[in-house]
Protein backbone atom coordinates (compact mmCIF):
# COMPACT_ATOMS: atom_id res chain seq x y z
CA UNK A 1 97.02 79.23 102.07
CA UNK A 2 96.04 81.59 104.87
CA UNK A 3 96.45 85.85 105.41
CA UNK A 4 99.31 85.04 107.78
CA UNK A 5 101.47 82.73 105.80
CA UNK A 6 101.35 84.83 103.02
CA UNK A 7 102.25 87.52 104.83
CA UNK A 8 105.16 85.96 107.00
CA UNK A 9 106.44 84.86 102.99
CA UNK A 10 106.46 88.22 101.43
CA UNK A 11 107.72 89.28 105.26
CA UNK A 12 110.78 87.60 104.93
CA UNK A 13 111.27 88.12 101.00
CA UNK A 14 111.20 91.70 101.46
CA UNK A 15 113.95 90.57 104.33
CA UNK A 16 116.41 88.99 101.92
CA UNK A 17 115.81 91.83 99.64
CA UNK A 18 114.46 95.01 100.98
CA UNK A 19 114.72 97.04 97.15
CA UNK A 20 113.87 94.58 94.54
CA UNK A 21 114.32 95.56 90.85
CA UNK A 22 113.81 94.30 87.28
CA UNK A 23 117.27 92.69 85.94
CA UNK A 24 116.58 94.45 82.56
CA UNK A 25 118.70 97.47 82.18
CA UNK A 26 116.94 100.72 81.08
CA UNK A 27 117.31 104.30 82.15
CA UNK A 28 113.71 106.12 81.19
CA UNK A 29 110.47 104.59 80.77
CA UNK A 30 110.53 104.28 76.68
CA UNK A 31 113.84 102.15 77.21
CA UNK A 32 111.89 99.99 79.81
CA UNK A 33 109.01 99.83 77.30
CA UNK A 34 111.41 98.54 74.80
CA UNK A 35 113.20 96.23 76.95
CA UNK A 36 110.29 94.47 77.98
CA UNK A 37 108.85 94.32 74.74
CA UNK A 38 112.02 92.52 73.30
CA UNK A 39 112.44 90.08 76.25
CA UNK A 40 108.92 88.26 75.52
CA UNK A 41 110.29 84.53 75.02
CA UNK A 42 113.94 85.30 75.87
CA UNK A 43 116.14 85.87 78.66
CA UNK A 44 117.00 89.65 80.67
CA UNK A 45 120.88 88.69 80.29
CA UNK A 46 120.41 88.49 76.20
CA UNK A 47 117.85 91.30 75.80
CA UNK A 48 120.32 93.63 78.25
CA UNK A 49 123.39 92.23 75.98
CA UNK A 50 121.66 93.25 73.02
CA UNK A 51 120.06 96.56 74.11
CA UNK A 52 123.52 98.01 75.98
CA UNK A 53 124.68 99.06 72.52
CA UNK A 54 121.45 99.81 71.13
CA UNK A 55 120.35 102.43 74.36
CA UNK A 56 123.45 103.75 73.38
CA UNK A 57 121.55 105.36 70.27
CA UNK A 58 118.07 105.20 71.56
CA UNK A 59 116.77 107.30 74.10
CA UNK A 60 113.27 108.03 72.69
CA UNK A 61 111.07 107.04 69.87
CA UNK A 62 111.94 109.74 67.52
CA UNK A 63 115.56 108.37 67.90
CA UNK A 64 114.19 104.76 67.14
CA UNK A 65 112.22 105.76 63.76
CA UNK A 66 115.39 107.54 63.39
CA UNK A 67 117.25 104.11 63.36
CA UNK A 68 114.56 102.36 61.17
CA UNK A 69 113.52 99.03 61.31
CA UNK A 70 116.32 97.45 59.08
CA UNK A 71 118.64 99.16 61.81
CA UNK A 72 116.38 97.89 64.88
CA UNK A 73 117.44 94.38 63.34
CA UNK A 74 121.06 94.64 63.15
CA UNK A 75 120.90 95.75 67.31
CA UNK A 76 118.21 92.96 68.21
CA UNK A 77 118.87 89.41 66.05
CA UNK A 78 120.47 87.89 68.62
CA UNK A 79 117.01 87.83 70.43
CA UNK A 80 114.14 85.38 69.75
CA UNK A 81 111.29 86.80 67.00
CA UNK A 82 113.59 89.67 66.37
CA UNK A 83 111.58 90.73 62.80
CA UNK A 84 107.96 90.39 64.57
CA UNK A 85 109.15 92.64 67.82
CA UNK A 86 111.44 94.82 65.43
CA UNK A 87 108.08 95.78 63.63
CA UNK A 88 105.89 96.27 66.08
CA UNK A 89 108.61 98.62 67.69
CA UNK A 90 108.58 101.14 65.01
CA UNK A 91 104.61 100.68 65.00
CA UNK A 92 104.84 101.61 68.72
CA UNK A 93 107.65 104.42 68.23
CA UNK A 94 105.01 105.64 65.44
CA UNK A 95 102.06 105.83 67.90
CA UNK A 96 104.26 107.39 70.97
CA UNK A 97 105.11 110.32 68.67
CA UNK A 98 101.92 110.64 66.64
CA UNK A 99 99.73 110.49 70.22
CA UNK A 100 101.71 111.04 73.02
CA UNK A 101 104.01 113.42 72.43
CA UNK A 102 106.73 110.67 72.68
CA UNK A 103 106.29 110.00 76.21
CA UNK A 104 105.25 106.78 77.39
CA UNK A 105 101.32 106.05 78.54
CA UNK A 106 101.06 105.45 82.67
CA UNK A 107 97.87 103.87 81.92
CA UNK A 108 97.02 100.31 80.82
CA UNK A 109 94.21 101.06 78.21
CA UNK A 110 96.83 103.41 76.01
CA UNK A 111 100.00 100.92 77.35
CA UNK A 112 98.00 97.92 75.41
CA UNK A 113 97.04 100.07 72.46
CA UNK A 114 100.44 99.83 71.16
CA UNK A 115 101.78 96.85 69.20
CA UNK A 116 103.24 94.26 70.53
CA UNK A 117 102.64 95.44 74.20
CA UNK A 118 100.20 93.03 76.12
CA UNK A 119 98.78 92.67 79.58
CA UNK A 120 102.13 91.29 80.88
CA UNK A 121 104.02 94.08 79.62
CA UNK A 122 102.06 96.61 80.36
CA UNK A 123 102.02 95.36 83.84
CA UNK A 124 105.88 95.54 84.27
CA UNK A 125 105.52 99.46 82.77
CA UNK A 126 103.37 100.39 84.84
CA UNK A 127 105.34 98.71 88.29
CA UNK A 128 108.26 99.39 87.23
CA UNK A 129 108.21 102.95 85.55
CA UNK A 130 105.14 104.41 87.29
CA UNK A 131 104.80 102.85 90.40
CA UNK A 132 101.46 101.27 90.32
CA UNK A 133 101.30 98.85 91.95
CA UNK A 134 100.41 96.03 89.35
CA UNK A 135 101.61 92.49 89.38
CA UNK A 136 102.95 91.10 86.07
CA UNK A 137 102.64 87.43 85.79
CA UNK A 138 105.34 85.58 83.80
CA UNK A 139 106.31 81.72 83.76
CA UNK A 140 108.56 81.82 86.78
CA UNK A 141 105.00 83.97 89.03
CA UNK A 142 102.72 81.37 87.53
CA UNK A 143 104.68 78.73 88.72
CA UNK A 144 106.04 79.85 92.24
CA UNK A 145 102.51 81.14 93.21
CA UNK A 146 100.59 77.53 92.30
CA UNK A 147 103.80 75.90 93.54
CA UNK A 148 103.83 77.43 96.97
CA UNK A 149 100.31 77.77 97.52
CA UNK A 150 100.39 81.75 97.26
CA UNK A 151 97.71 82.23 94.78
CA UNK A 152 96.71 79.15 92.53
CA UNK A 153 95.10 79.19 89.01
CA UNK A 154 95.16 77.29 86.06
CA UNK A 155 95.90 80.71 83.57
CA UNK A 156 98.30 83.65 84.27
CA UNK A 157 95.24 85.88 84.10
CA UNK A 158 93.66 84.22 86.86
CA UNK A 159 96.89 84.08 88.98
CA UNK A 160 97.01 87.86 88.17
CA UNK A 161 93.52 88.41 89.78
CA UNK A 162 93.79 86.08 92.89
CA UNK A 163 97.17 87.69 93.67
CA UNK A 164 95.90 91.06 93.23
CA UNK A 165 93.33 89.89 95.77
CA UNK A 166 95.82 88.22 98.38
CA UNK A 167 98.79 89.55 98.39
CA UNK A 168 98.50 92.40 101.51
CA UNK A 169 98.90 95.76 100.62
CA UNK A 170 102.11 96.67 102.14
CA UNK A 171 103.61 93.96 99.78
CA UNK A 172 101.77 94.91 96.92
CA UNK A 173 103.99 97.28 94.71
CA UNK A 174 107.36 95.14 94.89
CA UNK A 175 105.17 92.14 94.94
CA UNK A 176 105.96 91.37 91.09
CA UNK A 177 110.03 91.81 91.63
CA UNK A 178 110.44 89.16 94.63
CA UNK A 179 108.33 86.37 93.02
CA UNK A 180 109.79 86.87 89.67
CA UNK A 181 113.42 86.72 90.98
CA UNK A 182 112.48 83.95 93.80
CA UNK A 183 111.27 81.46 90.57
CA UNK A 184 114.24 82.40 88.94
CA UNK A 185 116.85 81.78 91.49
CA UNK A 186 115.22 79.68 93.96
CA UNK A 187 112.33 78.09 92.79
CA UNK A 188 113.14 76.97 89.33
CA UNK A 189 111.56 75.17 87.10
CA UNK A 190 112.77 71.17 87.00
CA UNK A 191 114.04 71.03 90.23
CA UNK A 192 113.03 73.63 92.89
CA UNK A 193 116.12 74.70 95.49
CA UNK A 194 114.13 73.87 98.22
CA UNK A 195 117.26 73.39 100.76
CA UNK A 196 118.08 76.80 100.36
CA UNK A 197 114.55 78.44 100.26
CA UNK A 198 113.51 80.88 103.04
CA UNK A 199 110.12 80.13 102.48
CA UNK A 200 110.16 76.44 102.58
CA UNK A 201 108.41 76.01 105.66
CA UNK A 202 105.76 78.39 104.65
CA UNK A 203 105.59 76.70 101.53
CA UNK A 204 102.53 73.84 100.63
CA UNK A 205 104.48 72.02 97.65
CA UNK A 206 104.54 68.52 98.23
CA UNK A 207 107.47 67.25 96.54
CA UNK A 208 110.47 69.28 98.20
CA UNK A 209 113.85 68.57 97.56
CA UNK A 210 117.24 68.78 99.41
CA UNK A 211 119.03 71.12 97.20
């Protein structure tokens, strides 16, 4: 795919939606940090069910160690690997406090220090909190950018760095937002809305549909 079609698609994605935004609900960084933490291998709609009563409580990381882990649970079993992300939590809240004064990290080598925070998340933190303008790739990314053509690779990590590379500046920092939210409305998974795409023209997949 060449500069210009990539640029006409992000173009007329930041058309349809000129202020993207994660769907996870969060209202300071630490919450975001949480939320993303907790929705590795599940869904925004249950992590946001789940953490609407616990944000309620939990504003910081004091106010999570606070809690306690055997509280964390009670908030967050609804949600896949609840024990594993419950733990690493309270590892995290430990390390916030005990390093950081309880603030949240805006950079990637102290965001991926902390447990259970990878590359992914980190990514989202830093987009989404910070402003940086970093490019988290998830399952729906690594599938709409080898899908349409946008930036093909056969690992997330390698998506990450070809998109980095492509994807024109003036795109850059909501980049993450539109192609997360375009593979999970538009271009899902089994069978791709193509009928109702705005990029489908744009798009190289060979195997559109009506729909």
């Amino acid at each position: 795919m060449n500069k210009l079609k990539r640029t006409e698609i992000f173009t007329r994605l930041r058309h349809d939606n000129p202020h993207p935004a994660t769907e996870l609900e969060y209202t300071n960084p630490y919450q975001l940090l949480v939320a993303v933490t907790l929705s590795a291998q599940a869904t925004d709609v249950g992590v946001n069910k789940a953490t609407r009563a616990l944000f309620q409580k939990v504003r910081t990381p004091q106010a999570l160690l606070k809690l306690g882990e055997t509280g964390l649970k009670e908030y967050i079993k609804t949600i896949g690997l609840f024990n594993t992300k419950a733990r690493n939590l309270i590892a995290a809240a430990r390390i916030l406090v005990r390093e950081h004064n309880g603030e949240v990290p805006a950079t990637r080598e102290a965001l991926e220090a902390l447990p259970g925070v990878g590359r992914k998340t980190a990514n989202v933190v830093l987009n989404t909190a910070f402003g940086q303008p970093t490019i988290a790739v998830d399952t729906h990314i690594f599938r709409v950018s080898n899908r349409t053509g946008i930036a093909p690779g056969k690992n997330v990590n390698e998506v990450e760095r070809r998109l980095e590379r492509c994807v024109p500046e003036a795109f850059r920092q909501d980049a993450h937002h539109w192609l997360i939210l375009h593979g999970r409305y538009t271009c899902v998974a089994r069978t791709p809305r193509c009928g109702s795409c705005t990029i489908e023209d744009l798009c190289e997949y060979r195997h559109k549909t009506e729909l």
